[in-house]
ModelCIF file with pLDDT and N, C-alpha, C, O atoms, coordinates in Angstrom:
data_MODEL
#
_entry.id   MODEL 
#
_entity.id                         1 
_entity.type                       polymer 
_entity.pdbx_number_of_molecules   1 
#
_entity_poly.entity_id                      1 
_entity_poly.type                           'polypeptide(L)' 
_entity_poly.nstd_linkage                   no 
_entity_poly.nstd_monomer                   no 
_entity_poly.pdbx_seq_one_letter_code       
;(UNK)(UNK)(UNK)(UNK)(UNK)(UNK)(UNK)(UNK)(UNK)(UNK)(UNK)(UNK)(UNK)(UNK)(UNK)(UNK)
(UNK)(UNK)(UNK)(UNK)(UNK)(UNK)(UNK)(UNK)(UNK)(UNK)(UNK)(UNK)(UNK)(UNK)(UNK)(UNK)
(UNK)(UNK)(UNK)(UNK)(UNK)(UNK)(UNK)(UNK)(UNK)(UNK)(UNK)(UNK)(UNK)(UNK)(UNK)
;
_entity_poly.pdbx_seq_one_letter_code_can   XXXXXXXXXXXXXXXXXXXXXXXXXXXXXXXXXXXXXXXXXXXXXXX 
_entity_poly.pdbx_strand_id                 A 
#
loop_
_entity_poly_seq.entity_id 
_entity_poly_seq.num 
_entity_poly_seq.mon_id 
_entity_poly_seq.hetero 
1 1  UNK n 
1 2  UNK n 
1 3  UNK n 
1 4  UNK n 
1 5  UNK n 
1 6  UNK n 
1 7  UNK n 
1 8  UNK n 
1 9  UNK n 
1 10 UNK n 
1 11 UNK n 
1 12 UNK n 
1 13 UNK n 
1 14 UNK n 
1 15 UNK n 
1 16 UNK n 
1 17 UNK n 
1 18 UNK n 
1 19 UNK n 
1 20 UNK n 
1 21 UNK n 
1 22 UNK n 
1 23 UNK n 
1 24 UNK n 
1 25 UNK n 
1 26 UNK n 
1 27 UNK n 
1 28 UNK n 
1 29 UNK n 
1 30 UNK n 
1 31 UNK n 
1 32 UNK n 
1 33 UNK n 
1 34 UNK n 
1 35 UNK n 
1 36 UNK n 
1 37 UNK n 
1 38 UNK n 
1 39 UNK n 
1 40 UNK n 
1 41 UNK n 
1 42 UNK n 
1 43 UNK n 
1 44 UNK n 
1 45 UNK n 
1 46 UNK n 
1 47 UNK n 
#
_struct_asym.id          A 
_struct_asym.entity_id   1 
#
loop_
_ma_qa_metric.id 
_ma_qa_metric.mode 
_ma_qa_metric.name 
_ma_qa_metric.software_group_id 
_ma_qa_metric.type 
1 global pLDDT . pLDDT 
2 local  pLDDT . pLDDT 
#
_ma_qa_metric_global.metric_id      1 
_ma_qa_metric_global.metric_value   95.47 
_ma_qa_metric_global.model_id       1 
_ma_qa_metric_global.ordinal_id     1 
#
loop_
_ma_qa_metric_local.label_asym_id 
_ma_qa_metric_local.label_comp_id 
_ma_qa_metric_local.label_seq_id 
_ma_qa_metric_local.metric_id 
_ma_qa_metric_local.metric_value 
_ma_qa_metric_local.model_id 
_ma_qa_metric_local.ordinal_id 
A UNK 1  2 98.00 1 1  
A UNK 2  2 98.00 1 2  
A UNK 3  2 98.00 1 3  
A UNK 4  2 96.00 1 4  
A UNK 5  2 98.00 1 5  
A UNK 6  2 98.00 1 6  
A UNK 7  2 98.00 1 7  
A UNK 8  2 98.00 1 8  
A UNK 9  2 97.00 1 9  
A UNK 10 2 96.00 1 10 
A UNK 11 2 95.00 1 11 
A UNK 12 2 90.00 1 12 
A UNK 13 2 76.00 1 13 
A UNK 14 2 72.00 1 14 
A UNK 15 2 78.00 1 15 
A UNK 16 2 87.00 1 16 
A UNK 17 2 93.00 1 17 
A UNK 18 2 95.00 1 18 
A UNK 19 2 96.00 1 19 
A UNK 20 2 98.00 1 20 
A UNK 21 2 97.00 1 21 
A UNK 22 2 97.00 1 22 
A UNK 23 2 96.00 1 23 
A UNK 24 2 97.00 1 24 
A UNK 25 2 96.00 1 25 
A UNK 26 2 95.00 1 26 
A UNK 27 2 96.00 1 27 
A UNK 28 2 97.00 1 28 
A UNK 29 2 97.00 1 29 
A UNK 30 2 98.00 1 30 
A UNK 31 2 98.00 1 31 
A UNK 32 2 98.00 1 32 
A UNK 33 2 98.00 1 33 
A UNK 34 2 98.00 1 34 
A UNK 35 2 98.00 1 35 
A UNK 36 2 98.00 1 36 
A UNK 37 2 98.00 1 37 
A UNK 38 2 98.00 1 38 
A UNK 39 2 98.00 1 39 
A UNK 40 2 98.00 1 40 
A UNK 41 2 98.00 1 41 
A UNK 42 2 98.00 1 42 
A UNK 43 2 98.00 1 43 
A UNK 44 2 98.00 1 44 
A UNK 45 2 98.00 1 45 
A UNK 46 2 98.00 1 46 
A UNK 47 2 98.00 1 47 
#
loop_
_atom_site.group_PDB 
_atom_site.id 
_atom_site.type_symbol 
_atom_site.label_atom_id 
_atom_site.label_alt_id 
_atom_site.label_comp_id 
_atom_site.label_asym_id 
_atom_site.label_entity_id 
_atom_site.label_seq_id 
_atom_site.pdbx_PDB_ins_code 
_atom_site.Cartn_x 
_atom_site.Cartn_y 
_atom_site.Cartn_z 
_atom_site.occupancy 
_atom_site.B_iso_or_equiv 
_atom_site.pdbx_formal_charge 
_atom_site.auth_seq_id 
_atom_site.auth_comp_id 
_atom_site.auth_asym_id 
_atom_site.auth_atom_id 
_atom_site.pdbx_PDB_model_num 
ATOM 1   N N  . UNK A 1 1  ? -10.767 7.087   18.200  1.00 98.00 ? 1  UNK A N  1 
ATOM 2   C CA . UNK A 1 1  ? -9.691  7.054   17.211  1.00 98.00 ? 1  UNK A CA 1 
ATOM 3   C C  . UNK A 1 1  ? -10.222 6.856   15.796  1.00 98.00 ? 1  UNK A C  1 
ATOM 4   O O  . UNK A 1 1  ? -11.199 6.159   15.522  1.00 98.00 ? 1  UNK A O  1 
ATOM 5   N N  . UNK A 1 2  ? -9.367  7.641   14.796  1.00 98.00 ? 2  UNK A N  1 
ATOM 6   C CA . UNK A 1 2  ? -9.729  7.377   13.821  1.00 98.00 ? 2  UNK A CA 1 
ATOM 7   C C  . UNK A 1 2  ? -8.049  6.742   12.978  1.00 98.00 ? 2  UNK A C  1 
ATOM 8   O O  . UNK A 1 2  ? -6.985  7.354   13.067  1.00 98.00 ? 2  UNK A O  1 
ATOM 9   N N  . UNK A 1 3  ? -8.219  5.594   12.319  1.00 98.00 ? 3  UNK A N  1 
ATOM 10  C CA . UNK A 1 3  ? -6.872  4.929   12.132  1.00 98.00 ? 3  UNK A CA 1 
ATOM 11  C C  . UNK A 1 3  ? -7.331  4.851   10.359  1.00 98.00 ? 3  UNK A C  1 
ATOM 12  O O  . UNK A 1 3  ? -7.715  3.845   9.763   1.00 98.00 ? 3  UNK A O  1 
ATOM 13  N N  . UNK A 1 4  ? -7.175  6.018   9.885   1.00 96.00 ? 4  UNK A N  1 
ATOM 14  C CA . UNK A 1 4  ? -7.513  6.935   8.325   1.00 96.00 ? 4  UNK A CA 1 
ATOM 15  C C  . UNK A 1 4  ? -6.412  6.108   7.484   1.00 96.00 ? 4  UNK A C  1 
ATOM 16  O O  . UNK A 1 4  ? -6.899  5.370   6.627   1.00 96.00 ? 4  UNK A O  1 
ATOM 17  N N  . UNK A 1 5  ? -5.570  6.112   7.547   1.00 98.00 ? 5  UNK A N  1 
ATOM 18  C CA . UNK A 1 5  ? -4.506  5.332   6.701   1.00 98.00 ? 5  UNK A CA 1 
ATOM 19  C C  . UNK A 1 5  ? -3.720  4.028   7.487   1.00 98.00 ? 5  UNK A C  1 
ATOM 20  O O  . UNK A 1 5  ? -3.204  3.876   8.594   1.00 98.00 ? 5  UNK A O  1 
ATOM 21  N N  . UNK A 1 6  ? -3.898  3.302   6.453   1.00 98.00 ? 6  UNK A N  1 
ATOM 22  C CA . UNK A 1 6  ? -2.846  1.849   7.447   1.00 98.00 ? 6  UNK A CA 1 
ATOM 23  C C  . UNK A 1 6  ? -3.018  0.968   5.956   1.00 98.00 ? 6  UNK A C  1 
ATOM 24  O O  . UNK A 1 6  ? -4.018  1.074   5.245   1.00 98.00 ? 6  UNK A O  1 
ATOM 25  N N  . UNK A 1 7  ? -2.121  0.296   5.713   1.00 98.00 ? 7  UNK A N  1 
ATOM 26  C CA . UNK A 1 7  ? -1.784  -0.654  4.963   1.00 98.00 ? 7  UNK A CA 1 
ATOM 27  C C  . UNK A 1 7  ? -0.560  -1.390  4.995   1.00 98.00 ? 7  UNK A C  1 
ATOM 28  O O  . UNK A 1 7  ? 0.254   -1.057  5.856   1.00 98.00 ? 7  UNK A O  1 
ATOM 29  N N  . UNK A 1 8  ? -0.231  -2.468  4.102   1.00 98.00 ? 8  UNK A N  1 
ATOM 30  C CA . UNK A 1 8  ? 0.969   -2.637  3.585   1.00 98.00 ? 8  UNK A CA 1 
ATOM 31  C C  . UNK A 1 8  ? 1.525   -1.896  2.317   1.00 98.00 ? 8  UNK A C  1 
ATOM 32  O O  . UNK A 1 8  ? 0.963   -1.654  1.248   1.00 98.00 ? 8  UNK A O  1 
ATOM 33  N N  . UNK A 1 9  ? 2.730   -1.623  2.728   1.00 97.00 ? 9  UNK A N  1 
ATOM 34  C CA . UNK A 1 9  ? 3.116   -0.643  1.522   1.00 97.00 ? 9  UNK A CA 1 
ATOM 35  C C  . UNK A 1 9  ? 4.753   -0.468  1.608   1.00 97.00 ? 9  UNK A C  1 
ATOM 36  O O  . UNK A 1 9  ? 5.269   0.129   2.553   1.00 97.00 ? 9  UNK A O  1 
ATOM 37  N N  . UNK A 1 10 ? 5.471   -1.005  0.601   1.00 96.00 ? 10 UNK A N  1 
ATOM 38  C CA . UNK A 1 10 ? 6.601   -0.939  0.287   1.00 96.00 ? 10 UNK A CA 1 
ATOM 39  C C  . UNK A 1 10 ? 7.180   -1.568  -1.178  1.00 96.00 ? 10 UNK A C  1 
ATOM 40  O O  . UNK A 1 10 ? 8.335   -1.301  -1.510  1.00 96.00 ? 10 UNK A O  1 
ATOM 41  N N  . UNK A 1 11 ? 6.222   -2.515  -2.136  1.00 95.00 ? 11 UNK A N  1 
ATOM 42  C CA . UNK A 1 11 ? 6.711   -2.534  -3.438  1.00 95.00 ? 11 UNK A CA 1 
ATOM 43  C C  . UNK A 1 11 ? 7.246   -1.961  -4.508  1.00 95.00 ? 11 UNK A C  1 
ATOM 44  O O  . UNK A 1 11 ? 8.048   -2.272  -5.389  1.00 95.00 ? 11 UNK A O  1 
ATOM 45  N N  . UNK A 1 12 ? 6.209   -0.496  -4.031  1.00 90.00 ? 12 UNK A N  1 
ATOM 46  C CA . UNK A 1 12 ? 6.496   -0.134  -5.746  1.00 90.00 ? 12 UNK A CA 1 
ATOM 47  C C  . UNK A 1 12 ? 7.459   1.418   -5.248  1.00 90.00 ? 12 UNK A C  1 
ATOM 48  O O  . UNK A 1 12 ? 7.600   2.200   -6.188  1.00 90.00 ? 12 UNK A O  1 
ATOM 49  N N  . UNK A 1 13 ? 7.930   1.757   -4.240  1.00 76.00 ? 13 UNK A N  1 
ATOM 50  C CA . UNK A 1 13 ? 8.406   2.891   -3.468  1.00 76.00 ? 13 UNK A CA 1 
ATOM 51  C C  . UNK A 1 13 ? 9.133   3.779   -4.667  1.00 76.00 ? 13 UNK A C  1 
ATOM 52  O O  . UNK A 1 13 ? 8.907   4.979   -4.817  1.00 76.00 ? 13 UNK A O  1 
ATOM 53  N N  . UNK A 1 14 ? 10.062  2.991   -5.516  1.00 72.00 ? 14 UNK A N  1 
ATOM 54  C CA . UNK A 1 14 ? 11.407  3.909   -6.302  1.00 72.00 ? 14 UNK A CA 1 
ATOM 55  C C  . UNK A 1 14 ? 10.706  3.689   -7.533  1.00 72.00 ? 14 UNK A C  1 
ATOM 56  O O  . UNK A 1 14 ? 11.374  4.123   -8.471  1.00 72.00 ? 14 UNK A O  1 
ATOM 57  N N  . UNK A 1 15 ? 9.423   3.092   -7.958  1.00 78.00 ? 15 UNK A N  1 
ATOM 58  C CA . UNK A 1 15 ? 9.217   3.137   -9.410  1.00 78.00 ? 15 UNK A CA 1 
ATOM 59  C C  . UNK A 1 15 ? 9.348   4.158   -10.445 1.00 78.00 ? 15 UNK A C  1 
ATOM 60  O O  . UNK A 1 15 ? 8.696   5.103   -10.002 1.00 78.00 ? 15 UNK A O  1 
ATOM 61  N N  . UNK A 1 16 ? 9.906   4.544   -11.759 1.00 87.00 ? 16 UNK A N  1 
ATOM 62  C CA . UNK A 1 16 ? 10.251  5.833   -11.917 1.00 87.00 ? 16 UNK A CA 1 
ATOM 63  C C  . UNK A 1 16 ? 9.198   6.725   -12.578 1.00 87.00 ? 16 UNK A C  1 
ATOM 64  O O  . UNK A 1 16 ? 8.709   6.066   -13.496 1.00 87.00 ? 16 UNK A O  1 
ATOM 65  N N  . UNK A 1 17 ? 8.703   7.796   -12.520 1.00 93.00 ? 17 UNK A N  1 
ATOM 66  C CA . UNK A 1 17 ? 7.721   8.473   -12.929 1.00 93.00 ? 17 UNK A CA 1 
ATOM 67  C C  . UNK A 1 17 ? 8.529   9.668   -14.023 1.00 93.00 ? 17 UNK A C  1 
ATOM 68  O O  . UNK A 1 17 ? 9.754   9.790   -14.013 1.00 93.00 ? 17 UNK A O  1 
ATOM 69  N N  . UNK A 1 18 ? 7.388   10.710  -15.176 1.00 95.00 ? 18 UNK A N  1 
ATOM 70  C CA . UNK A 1 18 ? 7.816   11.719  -15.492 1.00 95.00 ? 18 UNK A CA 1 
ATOM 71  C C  . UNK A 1 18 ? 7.301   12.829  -14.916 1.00 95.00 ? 18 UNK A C  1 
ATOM 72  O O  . UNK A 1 18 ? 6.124   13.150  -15.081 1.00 95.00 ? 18 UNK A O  1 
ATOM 73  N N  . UNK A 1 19 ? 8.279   13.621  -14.072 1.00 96.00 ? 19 UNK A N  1 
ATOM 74  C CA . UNK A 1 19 ? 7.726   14.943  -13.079 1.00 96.00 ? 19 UNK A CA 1 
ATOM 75  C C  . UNK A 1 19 ? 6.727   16.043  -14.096 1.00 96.00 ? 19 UNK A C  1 
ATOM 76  O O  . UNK A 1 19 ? 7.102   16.237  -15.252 1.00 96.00 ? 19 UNK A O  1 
ATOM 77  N N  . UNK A 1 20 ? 5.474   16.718  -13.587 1.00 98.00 ? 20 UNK A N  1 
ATOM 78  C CA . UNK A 1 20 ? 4.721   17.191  -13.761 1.00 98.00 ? 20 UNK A CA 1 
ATOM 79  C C  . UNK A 1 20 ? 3.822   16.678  -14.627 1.00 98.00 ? 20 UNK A C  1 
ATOM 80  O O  . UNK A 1 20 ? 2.888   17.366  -15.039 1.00 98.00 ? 20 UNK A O  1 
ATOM 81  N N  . UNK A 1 21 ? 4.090   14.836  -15.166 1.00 97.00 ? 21 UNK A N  1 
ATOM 82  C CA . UNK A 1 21 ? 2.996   14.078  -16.038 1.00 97.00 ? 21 UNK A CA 1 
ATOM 83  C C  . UNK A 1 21 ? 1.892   14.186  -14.934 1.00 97.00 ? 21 UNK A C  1 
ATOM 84  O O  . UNK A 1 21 ? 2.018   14.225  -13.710 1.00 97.00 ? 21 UNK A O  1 
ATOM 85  N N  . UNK A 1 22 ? 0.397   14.236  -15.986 1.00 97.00 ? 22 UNK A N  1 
ATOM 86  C CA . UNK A 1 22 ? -0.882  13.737  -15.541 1.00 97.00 ? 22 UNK A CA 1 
ATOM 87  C C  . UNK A 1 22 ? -0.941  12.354  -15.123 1.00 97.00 ? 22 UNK A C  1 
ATOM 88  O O  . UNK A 1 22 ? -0.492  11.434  -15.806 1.00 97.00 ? 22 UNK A O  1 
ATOM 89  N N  . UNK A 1 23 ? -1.574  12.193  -13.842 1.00 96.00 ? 23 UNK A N  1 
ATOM 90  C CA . UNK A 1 23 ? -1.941  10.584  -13.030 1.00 96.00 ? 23 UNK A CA 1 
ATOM 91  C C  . UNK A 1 23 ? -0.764  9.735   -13.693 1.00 96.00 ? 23 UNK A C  1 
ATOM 92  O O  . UNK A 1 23 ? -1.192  8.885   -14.473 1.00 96.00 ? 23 UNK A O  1 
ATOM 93  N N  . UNK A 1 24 ? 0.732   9.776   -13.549 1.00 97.00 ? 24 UNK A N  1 
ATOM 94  C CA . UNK A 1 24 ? 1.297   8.895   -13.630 1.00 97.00 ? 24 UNK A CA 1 
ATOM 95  C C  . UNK A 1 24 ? 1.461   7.447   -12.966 1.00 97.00 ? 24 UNK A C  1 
ATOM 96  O O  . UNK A 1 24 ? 1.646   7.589   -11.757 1.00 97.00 ? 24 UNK A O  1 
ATOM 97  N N  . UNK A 1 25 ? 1.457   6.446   -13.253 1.00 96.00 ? 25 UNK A N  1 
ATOM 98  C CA . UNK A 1 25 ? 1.263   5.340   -12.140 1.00 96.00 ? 25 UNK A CA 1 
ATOM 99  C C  . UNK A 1 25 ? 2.161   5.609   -11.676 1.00 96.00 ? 25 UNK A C  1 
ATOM 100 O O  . UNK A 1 25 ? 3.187   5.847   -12.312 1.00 96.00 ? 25 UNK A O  1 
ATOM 101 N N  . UNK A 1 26 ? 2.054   5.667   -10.200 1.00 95.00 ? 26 UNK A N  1 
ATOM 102 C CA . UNK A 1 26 ? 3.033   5.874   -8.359  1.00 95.00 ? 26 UNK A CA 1 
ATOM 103 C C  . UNK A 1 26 ? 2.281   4.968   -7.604  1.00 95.00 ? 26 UNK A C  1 
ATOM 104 O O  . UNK A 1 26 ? 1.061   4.874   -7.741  1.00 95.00 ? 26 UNK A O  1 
ATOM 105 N N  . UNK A 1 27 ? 2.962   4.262   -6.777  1.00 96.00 ? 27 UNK A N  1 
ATOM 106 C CA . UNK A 1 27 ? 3.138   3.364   -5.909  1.00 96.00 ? 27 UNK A CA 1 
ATOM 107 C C  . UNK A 1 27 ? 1.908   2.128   -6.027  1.00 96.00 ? 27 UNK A C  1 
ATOM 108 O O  . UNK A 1 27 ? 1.207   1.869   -5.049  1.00 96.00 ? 27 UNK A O  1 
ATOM 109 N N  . UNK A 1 28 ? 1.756   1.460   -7.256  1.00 97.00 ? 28 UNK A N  1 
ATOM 110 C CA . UNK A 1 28 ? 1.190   0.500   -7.086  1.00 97.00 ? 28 UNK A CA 1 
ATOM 111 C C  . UNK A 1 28 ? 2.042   -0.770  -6.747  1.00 97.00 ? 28 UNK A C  1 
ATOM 112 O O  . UNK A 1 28 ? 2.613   -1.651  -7.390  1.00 97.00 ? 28 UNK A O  1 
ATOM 113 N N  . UNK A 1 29 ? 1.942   -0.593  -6.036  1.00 97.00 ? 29 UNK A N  1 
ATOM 114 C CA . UNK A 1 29 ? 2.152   -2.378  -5.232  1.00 97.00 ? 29 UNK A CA 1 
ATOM 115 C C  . UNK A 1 29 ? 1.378   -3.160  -5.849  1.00 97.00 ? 29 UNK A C  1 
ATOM 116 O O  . UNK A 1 29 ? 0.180   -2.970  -6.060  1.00 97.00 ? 29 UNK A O  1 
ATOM 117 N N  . UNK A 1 30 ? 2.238   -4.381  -6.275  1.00 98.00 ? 30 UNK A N  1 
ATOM 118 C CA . UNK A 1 30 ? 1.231   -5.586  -6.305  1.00 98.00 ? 30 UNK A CA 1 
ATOM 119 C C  . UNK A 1 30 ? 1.266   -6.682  -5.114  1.00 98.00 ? 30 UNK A C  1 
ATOM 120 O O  . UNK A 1 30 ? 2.381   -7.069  -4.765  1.00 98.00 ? 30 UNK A O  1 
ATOM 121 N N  . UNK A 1 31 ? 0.533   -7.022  -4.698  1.00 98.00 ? 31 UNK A N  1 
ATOM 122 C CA . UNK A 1 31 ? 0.577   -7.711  -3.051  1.00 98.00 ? 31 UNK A CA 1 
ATOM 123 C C  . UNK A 1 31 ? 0.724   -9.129  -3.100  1.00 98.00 ? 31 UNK A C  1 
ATOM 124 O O  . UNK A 1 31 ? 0.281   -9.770  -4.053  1.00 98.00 ? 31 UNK A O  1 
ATOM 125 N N  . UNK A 1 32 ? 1.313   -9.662  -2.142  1.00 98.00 ? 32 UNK A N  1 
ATOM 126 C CA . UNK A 1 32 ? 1.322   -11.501 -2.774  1.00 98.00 ? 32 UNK A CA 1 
ATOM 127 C C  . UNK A 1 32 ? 0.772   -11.390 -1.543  1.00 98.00 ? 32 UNK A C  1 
ATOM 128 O O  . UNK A 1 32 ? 0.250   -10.380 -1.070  1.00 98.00 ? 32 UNK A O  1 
ATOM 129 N N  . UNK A 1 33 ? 0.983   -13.132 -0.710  1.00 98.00 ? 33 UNK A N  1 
ATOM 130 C CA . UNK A 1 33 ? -0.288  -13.868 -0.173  1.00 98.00 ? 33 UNK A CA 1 
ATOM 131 C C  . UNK A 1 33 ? 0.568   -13.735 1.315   1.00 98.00 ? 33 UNK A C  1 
ATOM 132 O O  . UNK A 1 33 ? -0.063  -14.106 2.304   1.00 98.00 ? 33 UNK A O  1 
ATOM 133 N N  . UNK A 1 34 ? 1.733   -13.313 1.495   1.00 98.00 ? 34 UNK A N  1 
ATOM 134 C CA . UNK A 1 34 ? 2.194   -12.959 2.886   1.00 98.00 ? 34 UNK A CA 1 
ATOM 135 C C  . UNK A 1 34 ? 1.316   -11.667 3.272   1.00 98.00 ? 34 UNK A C  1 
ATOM 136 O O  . UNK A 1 34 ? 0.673   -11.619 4.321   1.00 98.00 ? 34 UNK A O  1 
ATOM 137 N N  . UNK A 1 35 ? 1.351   -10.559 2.268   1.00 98.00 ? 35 UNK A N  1 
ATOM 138 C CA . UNK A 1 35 ? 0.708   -9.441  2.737   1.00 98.00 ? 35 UNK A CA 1 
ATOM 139 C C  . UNK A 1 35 ? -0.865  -9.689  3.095   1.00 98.00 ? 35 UNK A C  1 
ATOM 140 O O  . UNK A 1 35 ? -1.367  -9.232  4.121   1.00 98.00 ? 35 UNK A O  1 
ATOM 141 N N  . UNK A 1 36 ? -1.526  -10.397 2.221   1.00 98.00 ? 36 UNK A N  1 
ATOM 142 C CA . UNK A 1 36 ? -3.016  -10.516 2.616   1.00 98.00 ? 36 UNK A CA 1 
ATOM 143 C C  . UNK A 1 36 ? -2.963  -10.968 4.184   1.00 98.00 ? 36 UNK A C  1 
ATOM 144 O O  . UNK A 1 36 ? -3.876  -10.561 4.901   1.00 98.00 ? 36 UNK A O  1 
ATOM 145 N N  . UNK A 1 37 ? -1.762  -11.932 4.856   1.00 98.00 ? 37 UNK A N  1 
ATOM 146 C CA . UNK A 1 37 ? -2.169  -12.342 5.932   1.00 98.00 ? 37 UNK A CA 1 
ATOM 147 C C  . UNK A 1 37 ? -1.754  -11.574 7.280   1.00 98.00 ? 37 UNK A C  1 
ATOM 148 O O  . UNK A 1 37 ? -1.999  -11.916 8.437   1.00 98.00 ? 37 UNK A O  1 
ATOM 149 N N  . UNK A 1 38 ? -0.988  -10.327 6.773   1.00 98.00 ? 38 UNK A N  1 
ATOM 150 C CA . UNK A 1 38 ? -0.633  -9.680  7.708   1.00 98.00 ? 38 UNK A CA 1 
ATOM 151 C C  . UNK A 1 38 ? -1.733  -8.496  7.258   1.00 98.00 ? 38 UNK A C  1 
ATOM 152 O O  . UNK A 1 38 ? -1.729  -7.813  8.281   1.00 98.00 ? 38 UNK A O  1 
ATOM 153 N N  . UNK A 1 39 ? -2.549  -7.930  6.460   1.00 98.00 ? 39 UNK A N  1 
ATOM 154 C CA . UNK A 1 39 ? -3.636  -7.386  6.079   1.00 98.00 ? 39 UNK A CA 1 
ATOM 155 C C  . UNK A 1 39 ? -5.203  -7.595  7.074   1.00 98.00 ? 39 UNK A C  1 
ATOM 156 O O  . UNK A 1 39 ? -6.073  -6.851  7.525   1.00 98.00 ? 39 UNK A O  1 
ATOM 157 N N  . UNK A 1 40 ? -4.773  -9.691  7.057   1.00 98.00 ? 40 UNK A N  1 
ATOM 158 C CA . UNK A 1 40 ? -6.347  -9.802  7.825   1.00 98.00 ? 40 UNK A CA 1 
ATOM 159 C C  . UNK A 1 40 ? -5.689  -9.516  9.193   1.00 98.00 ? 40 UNK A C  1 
ATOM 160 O O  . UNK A 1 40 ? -6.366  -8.821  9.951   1.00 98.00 ? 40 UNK A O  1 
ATOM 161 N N  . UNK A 1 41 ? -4.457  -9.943  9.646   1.00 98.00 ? 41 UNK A N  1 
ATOM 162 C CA . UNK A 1 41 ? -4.307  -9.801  11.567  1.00 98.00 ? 41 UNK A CA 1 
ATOM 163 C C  . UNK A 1 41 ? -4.282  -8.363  11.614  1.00 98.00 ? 41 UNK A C  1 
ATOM 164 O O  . UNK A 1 41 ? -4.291  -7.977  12.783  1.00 98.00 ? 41 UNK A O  1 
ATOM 165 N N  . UNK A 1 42 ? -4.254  -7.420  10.765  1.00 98.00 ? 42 UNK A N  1 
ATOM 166 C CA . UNK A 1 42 ? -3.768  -5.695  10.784  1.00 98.00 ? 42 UNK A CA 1 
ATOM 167 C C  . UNK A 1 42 ? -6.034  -5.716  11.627  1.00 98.00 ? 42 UNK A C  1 
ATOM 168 O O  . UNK A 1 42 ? -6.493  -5.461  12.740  1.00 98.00 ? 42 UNK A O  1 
ATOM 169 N N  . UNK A 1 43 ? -6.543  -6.063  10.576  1.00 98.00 ? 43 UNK A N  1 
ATOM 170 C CA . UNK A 1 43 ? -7.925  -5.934  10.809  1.00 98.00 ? 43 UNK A CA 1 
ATOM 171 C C  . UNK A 1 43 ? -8.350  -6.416  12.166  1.00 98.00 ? 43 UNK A C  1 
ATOM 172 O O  . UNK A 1 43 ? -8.973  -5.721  12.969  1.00 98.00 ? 43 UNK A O  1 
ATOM 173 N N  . UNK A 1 44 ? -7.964  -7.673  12.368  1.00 98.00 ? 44 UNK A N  1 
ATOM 174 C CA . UNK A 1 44 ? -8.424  -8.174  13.516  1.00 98.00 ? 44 UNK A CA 1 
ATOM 175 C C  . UNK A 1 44 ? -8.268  -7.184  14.565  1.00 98.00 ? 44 UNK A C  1 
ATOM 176 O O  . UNK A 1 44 ? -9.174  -6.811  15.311  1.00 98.00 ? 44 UNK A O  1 
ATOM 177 N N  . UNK A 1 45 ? -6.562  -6.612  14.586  1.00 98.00 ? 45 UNK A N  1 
ATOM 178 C CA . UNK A 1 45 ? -6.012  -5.948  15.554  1.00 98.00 ? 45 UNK A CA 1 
ATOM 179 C C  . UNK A 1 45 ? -7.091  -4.815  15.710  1.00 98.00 ? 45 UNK A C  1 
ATOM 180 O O  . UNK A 1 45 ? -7.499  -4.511  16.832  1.00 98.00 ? 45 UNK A O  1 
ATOM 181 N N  . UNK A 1 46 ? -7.625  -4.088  14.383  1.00 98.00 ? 46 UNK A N  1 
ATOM 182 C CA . UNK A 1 46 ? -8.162  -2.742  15.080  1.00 98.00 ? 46 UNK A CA 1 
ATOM 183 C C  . UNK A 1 46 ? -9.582  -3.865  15.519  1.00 98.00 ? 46 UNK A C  1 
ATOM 184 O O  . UNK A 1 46 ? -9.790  -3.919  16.731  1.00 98.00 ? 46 UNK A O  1 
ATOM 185 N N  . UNK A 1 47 ? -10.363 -4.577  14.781  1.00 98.00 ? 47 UNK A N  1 
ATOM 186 C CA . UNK A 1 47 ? -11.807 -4.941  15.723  1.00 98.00 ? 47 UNK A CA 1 
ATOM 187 C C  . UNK A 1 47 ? -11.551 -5.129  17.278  1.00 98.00 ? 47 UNK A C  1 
ATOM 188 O O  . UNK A 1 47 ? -12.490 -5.386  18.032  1.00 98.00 ? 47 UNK A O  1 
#
């Protein structure tokens, strides 16, 4: 298996962008300290 994408991800989902701008910021999440701990058991799970 290859498990290519996995994170937490749901903060920044509706942030609003301008369509056809260059590298507009999209979906930066900023993460608090619940996500880091479901981040390290996500890891454990795949070792």
């Amino acid at each position: 298996l290859s498990f290519d994408e996995w994170n937490v991800w749901y903060h920044s989902d509706n942030a609003p962008y301008e369509r056809w701008s260059y590298s507009p910021p999209r979906l930066e999440d900023i993460y608090n300290f619940e996500d880091a701990l479901l981040v390290g058991s996500m890891l454990i799970t795949l070792l």
